[in-house]
N, C-alpha and C. Protein backbone atom coordinates (compact mmCIF):
# COMPACT_ATOMS: atom_id res chain seq x y z
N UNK A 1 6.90 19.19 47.40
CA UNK A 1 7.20 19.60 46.05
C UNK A 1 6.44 20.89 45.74
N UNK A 2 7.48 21.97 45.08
CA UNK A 2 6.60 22.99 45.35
C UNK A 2 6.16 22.63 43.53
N UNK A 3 4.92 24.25 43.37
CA UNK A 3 4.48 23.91 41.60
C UNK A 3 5.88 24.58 40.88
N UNK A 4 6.65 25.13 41.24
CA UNK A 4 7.41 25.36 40.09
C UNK A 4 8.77 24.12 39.87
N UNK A 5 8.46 22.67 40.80
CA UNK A 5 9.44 21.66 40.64
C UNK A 5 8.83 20.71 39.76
N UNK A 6 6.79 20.81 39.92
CA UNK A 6 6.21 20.05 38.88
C UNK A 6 6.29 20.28 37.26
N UNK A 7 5.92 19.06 36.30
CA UNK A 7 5.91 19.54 35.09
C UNK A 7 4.74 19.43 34.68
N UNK A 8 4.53 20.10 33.80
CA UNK A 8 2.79 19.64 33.62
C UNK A 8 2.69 18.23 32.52
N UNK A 9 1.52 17.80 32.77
CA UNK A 9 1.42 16.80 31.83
C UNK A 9 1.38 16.67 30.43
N UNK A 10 0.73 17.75 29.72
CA UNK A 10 1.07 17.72 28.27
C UNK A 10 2.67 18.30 28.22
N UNK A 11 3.61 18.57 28.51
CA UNK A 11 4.60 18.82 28.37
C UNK A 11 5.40 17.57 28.34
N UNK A 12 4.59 16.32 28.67
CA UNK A 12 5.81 15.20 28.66
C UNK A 12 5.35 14.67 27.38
N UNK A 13 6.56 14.57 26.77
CA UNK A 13 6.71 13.67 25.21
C UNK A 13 8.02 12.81 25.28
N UNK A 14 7.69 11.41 25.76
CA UNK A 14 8.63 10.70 25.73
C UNK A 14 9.26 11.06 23.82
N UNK A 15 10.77 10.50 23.98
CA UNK A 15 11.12 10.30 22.62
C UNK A 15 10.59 9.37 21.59
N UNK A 16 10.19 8.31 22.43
CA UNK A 16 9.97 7.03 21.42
C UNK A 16 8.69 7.17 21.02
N UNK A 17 7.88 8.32 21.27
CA UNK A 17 6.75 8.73 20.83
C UNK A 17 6.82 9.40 19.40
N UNK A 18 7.91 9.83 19.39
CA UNK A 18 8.31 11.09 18.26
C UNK A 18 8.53 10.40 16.83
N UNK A 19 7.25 10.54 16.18
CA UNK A 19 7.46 9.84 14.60
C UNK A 19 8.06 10.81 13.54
N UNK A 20 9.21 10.47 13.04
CA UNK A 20 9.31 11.28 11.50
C UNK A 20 8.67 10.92 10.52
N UNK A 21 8.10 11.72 10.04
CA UNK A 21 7.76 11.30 8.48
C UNK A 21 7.24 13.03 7.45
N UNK A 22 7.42 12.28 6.39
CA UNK A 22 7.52 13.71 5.35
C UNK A 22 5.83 13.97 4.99
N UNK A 23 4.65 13.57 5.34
CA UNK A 23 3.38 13.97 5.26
C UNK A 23 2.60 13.63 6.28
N UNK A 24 1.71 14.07 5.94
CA UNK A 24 0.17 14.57 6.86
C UNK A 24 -0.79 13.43 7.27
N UNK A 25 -1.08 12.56 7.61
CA UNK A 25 -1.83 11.22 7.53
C UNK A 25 -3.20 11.70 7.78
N UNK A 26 -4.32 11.58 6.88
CA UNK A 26 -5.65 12.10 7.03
C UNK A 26 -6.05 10.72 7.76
N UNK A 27 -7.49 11.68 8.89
CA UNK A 27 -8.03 10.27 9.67
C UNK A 27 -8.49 9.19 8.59
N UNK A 28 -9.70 9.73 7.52
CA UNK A 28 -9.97 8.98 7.21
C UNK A 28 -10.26 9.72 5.61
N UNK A 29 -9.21 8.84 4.80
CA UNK A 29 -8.67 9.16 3.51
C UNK A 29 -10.02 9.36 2.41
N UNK A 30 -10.73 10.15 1.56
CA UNK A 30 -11.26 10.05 0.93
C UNK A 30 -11.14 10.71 -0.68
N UNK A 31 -11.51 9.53 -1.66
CA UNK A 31 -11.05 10.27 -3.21
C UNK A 31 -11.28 9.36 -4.44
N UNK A 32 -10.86 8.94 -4.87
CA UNK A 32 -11.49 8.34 -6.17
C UNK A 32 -10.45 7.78 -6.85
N UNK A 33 -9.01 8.01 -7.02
CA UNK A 33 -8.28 7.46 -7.19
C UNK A 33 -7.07 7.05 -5.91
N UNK A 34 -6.91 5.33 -5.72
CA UNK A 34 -5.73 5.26 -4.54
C UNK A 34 -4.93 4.42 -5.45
N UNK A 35 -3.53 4.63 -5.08
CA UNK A 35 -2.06 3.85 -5.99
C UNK A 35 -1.46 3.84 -4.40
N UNK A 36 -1.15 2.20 -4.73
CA UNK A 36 -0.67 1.45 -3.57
C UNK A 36 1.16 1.44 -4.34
N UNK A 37 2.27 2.01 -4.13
CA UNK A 37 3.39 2.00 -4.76
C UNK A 37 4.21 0.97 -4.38
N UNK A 38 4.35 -0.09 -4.72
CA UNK A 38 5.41 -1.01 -4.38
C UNK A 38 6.98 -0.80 -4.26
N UNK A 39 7.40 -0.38 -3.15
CA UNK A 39 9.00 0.10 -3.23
C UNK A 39 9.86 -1.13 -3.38
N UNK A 40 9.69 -2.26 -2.33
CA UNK A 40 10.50 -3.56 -2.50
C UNK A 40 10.00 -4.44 -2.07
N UNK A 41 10.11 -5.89 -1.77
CA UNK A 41 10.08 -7.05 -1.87
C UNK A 41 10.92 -7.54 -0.38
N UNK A 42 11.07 -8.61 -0.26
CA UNK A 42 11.80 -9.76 0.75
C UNK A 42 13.11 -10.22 0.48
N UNK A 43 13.50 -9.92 -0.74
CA UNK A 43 14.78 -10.53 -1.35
C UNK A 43 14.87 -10.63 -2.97
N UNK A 44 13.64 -11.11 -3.19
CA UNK A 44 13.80 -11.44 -4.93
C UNK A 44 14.19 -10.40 -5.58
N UNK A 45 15.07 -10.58 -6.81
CA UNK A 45 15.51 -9.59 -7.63
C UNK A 45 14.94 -8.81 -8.93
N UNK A 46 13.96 -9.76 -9.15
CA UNK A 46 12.76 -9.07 -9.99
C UNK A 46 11.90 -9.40 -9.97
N UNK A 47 11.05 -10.19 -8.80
CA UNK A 47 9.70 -10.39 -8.70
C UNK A 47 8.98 -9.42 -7.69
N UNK A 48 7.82 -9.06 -7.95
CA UNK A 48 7.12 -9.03 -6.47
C UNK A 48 5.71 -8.77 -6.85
N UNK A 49 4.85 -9.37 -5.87
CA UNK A 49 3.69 -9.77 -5.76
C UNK A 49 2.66 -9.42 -4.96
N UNK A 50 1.53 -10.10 -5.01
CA UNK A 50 0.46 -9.92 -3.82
C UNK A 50 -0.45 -10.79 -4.10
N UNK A 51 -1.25 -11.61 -2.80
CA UNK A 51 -2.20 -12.44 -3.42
C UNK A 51 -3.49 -12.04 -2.74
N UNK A 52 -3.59 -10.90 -2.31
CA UNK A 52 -4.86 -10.20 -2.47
C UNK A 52 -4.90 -8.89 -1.69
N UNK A 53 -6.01 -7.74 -1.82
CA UNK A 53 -6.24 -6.80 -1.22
C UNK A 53 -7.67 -6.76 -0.74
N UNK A 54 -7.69 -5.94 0.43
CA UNK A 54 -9.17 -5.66 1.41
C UNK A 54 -9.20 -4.78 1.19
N UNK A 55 -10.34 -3.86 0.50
CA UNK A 55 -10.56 -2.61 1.29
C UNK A 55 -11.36 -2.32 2.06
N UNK A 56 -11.31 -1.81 3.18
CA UNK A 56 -12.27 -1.79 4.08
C UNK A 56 -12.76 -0.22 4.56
N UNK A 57 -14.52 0.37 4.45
CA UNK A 57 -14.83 1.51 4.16
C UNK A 57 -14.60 1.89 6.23
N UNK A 58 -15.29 3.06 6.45
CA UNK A 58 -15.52 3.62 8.09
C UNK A 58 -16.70 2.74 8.65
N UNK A 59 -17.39 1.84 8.29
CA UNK A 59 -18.21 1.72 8.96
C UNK A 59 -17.82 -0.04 8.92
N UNK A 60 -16.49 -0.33 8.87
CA UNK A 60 -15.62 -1.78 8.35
C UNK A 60 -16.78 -2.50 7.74
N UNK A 61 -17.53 -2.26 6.44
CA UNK A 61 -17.72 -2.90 5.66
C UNK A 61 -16.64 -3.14 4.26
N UNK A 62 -16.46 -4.59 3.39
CA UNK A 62 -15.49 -4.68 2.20
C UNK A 62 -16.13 -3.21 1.22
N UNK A 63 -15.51 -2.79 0.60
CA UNK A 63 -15.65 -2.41 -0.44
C UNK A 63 -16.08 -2.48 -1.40
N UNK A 64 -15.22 -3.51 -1.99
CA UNK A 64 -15.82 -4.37 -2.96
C UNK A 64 -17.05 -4.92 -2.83
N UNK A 65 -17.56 -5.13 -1.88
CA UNK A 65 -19.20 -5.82 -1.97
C UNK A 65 -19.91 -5.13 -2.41
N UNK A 66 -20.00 -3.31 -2.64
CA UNK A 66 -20.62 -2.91 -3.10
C UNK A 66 -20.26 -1.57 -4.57
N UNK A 67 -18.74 -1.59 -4.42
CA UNK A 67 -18.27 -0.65 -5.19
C UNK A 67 -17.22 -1.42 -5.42
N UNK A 68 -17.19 -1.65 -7.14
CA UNK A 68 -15.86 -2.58 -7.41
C UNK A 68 -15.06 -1.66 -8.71
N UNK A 69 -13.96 -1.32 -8.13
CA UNK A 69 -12.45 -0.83 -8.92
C UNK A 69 -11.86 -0.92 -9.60
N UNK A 70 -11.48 -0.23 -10.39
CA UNK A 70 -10.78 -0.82 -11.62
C UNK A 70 -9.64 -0.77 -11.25
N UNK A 71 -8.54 -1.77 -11.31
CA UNK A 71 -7.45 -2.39 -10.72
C UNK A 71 -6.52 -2.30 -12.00
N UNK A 72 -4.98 -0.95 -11.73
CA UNK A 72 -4.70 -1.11 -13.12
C UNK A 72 -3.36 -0.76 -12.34
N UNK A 73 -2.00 -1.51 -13.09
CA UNK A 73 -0.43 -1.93 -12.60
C UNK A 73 0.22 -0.81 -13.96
N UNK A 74 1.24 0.01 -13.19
CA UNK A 74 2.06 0.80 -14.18
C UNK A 74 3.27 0.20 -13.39
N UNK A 75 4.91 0.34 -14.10
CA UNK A 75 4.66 0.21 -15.46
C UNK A 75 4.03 -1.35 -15.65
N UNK A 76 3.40 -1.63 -17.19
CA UNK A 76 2.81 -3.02 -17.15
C UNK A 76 4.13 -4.20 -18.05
N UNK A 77 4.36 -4.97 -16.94
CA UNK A 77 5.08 -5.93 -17.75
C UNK A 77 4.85 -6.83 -18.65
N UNK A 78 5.44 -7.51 -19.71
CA UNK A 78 4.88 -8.24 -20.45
C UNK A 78 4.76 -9.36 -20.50
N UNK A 79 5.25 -10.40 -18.93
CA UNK A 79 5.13 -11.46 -18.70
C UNK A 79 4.20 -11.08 -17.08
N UNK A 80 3.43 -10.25 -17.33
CA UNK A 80 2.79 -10.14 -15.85
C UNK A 80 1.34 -10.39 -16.33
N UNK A 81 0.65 -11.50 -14.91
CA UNK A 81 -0.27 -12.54 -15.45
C UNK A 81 -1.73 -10.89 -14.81
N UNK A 82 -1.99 -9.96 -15.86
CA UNK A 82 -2.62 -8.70 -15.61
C UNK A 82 -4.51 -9.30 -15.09
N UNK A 83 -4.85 -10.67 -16.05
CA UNK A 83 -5.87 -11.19 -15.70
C UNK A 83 -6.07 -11.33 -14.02
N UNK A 84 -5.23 -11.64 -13.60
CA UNK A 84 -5.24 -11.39 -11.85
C UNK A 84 -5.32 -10.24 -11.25
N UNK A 85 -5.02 -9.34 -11.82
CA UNK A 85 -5.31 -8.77 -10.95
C UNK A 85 -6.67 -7.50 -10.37
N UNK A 86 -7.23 -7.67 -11.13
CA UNK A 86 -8.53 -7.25 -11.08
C UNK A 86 -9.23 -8.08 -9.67
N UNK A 87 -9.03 -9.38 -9.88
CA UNK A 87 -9.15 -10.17 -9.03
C UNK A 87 -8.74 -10.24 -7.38
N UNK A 88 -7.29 -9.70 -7.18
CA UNK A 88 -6.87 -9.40 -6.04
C UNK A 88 -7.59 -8.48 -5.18
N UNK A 89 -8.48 -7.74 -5.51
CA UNK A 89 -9.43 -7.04 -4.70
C UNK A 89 -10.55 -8.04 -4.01
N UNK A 90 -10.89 -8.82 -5.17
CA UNK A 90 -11.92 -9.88 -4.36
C UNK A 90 -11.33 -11.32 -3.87
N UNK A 91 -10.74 -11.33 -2.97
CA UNK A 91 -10.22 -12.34 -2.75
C UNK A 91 -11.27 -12.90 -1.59
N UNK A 92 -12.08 -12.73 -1.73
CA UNK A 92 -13.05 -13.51 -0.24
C UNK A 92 -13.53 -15.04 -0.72
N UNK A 93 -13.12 -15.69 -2.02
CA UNK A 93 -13.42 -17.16 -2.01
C UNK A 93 -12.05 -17.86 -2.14
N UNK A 94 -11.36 -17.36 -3.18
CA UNK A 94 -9.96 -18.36 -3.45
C UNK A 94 -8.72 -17.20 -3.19
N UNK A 95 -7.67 -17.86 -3.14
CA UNK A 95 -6.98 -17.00 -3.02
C UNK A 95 -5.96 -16.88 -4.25
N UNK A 96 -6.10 -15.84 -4.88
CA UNK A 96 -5.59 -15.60 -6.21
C UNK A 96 -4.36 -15.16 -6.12
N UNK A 97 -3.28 -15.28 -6.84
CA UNK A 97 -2.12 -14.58 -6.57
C UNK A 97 -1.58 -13.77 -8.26
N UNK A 98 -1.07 -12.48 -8.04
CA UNK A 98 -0.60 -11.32 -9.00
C UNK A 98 0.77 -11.30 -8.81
N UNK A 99 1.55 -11.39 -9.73
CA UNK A 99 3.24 -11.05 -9.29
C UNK A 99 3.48 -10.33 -10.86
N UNK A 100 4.54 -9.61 -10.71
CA UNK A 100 5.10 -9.36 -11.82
C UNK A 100 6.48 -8.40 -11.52
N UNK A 101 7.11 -8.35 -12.75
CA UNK A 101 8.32 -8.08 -12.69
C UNK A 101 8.23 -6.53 -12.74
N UNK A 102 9.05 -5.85 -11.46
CA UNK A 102 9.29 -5.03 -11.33
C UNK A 102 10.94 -4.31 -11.21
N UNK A 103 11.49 -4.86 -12.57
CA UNK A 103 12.44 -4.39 -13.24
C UNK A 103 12.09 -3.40 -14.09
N UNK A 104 12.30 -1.99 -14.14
CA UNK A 104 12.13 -1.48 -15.30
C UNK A 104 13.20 -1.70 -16.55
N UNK A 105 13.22 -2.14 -17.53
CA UNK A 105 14.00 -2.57 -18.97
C UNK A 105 14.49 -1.14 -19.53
N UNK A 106 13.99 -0.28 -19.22
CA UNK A 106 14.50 0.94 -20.10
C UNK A 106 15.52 1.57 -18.98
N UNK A 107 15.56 1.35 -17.88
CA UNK A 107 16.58 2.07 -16.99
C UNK A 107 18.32 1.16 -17.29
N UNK A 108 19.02 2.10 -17.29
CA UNK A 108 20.04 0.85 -16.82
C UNK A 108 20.10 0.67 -15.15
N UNK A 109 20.88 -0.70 -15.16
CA UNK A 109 21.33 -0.90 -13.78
C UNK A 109 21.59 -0.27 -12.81
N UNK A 110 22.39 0.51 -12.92
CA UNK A 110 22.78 1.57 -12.16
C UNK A 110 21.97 2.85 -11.37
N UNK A 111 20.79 2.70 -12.53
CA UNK A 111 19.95 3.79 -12.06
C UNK A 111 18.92 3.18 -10.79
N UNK A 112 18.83 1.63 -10.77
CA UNK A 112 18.15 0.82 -9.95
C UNK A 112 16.97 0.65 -10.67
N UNK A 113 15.98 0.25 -9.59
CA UNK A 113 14.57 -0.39 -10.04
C UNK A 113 13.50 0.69 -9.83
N UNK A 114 12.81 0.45 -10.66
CA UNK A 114 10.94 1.63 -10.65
C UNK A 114 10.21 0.76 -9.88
N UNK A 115 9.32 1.40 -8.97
CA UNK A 115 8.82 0.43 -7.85
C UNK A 115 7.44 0.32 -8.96
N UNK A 116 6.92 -0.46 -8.73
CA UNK A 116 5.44 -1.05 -9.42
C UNK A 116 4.43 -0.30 -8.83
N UNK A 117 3.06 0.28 -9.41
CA UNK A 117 2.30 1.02 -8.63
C UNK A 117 0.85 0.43 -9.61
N UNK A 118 0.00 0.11 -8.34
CA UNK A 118 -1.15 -0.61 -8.51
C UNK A 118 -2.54 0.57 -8.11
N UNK A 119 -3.25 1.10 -8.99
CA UNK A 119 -4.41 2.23 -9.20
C UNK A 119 -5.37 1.38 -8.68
N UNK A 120 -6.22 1.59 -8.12
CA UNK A 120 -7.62 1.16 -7.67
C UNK A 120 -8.28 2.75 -8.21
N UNK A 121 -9.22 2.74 -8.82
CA UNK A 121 -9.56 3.59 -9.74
C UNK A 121 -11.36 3.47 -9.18
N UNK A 122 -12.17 4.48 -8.72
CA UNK A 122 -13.24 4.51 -8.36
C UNK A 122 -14.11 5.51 -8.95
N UNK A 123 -15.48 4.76 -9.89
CA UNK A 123 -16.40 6.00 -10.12
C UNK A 123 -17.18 6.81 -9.26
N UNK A 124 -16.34 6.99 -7.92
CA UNK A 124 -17.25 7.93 -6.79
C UNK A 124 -16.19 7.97 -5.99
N UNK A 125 -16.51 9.03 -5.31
CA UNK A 125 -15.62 9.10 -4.05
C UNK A 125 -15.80 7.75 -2.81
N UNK A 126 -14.62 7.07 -2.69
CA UNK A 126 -14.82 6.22 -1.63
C UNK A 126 -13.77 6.68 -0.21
N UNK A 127 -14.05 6.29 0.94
CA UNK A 127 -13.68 6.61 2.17
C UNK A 127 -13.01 5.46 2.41
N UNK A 128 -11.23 5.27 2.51
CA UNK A 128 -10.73 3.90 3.05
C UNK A 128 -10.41 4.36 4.42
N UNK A 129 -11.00 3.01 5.50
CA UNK A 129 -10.66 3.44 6.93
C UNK A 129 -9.48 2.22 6.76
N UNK A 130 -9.32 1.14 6.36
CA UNK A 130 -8.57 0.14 6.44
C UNK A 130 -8.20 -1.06 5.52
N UNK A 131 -7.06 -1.55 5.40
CA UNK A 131 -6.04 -2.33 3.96
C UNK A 131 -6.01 -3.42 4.48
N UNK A 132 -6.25 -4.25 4.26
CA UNK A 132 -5.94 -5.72 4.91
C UNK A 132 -4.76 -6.28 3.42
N UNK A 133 -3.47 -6.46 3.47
CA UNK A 133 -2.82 -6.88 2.65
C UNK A 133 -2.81 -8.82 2.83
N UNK A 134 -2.64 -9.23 1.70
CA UNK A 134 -2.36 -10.92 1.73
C UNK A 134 -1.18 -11.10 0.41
N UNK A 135 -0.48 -11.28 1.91
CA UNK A 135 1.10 -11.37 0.86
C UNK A 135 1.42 -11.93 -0.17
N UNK A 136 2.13 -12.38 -1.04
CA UNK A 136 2.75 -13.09 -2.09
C UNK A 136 3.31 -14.31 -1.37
N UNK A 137 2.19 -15.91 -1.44
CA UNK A 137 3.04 -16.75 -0.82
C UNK A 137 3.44 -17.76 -1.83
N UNK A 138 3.54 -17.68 -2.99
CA UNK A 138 4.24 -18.98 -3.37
C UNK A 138 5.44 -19.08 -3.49
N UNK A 139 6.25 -17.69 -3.29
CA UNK A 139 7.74 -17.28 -3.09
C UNK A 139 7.43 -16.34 -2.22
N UNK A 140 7.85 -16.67 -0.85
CA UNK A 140 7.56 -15.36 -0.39
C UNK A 140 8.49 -14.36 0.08
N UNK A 141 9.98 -14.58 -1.05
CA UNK A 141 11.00 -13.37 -1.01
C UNK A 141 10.39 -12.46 -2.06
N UNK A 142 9.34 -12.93 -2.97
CA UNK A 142 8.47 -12.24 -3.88
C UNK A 142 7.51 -10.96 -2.90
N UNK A 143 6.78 -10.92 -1.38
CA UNK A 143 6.28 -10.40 -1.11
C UNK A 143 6.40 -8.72 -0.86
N UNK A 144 5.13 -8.31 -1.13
CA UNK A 144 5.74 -6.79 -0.74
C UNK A 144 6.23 -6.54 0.55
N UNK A 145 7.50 -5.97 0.47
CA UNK A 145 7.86 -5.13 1.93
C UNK A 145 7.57 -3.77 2.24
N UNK A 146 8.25 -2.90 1.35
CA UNK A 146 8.06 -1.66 1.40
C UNK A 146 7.06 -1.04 0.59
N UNK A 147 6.25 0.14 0.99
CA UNK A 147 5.00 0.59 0.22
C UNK A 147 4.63 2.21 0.39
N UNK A 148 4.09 2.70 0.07
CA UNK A 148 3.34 3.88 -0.16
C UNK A 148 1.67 3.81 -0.67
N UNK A 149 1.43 4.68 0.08
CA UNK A 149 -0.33 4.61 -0.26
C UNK A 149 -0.63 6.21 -0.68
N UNK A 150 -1.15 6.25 -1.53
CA UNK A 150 -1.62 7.58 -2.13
C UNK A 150 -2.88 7.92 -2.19
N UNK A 151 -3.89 9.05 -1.72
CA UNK A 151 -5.12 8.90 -2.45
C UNK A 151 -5.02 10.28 -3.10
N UNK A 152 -5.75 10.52 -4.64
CA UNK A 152 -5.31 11.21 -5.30
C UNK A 152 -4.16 12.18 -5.49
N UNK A 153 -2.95 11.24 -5.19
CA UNK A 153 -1.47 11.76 -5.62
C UNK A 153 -0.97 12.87 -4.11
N UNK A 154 -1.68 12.63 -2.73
CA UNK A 154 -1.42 12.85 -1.87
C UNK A 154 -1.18 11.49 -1.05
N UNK A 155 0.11 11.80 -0.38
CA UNK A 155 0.59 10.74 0.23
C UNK A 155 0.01 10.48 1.52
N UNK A 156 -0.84 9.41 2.29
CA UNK A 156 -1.17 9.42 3.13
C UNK A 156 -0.95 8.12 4.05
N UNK A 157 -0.10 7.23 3.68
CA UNK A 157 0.58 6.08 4.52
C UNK A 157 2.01 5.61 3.77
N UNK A 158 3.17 5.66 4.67
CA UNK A 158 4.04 4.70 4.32
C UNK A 158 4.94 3.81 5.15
N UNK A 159 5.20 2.62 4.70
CA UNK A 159 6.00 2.01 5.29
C UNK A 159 7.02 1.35 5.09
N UNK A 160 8.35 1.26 6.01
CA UNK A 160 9.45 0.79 5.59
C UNK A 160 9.82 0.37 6.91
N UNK A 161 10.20 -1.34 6.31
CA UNK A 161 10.74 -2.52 7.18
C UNK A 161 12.03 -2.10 6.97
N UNK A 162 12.82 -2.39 7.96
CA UNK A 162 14.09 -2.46 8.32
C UNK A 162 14.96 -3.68 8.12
């Protein structure tokens, strides 16, 4: 084999390597405000939920053990149990569960649904290396499927189940 039949090695990029996506993913996200955006659910038609969140800093310690968030749901519904969810951050004794209706009432039908978006709100800059989600199980066509992660209104994770 002569060298001009070889290829070199950084030149190989299998396809199934090749990710699309419309932003930048920072290694390790840092900022003061993160909004977790709820796009959809499992099936239900106006529920969806979560029965807790991790945050976990670079050095995988919780978060919360030492810096705790103010946990705030736009838009806010008026049968959504809001006392929970402050709570869903500390879920390391019981496991609490948050759902609420993510119908918006002022849209019509047609225009579809406003996905729910949950602020973790920090008086300092915090560093998330990692999310540990705990789904919505007492219905769990209630659970989140699809999501977006933001830290200060830059997009830096999303995902969509098929």
């Amino acid at each position: 084999m002569t060298d001009e039949e070889l290829i070199p090695f950084n030149s190989f990029k299998p396809a199934h390597l090749w990710i699309n996506q419309d932003y930048e993913a920072p290694y390790l996200p840092t900022g003061f405000v993160f909004k977790l955006q709820l796009i959809s659910n499992w099936g239900d038609q106006k529920t969806i939920g979560l029965n807790g969140i991790i945050l976990y800093d670079q050095l995988n310690r919780v978060i919360s053990d030492y810096v705790t968030p103010k946990v705030v749901s736009y838009p806010i519904a008026e049968d959504s149990n809001e006392n929970n969810l402050n709570n869903i951050i500390n879920n390391n004794k019981k496991v609490r569960s948050w759902s609420t209706d993510y119908i918006n009432k002022n849209l019509s039908h047609s225009e579809g649904l406003q996905p729910v978006s949950l602020y973790f709100v920090f008086e300092r800059p915090v560093t998330i290396a990692k999310m540990h989600f705990i789904n919505y199980t007492i219905n769990p066509l209630c659970g989140v499927k699809d999501f977006i992660i933001f830290c200060d209104d830059s997009i830096i994770y999303q995902v969509n189940f098929w």
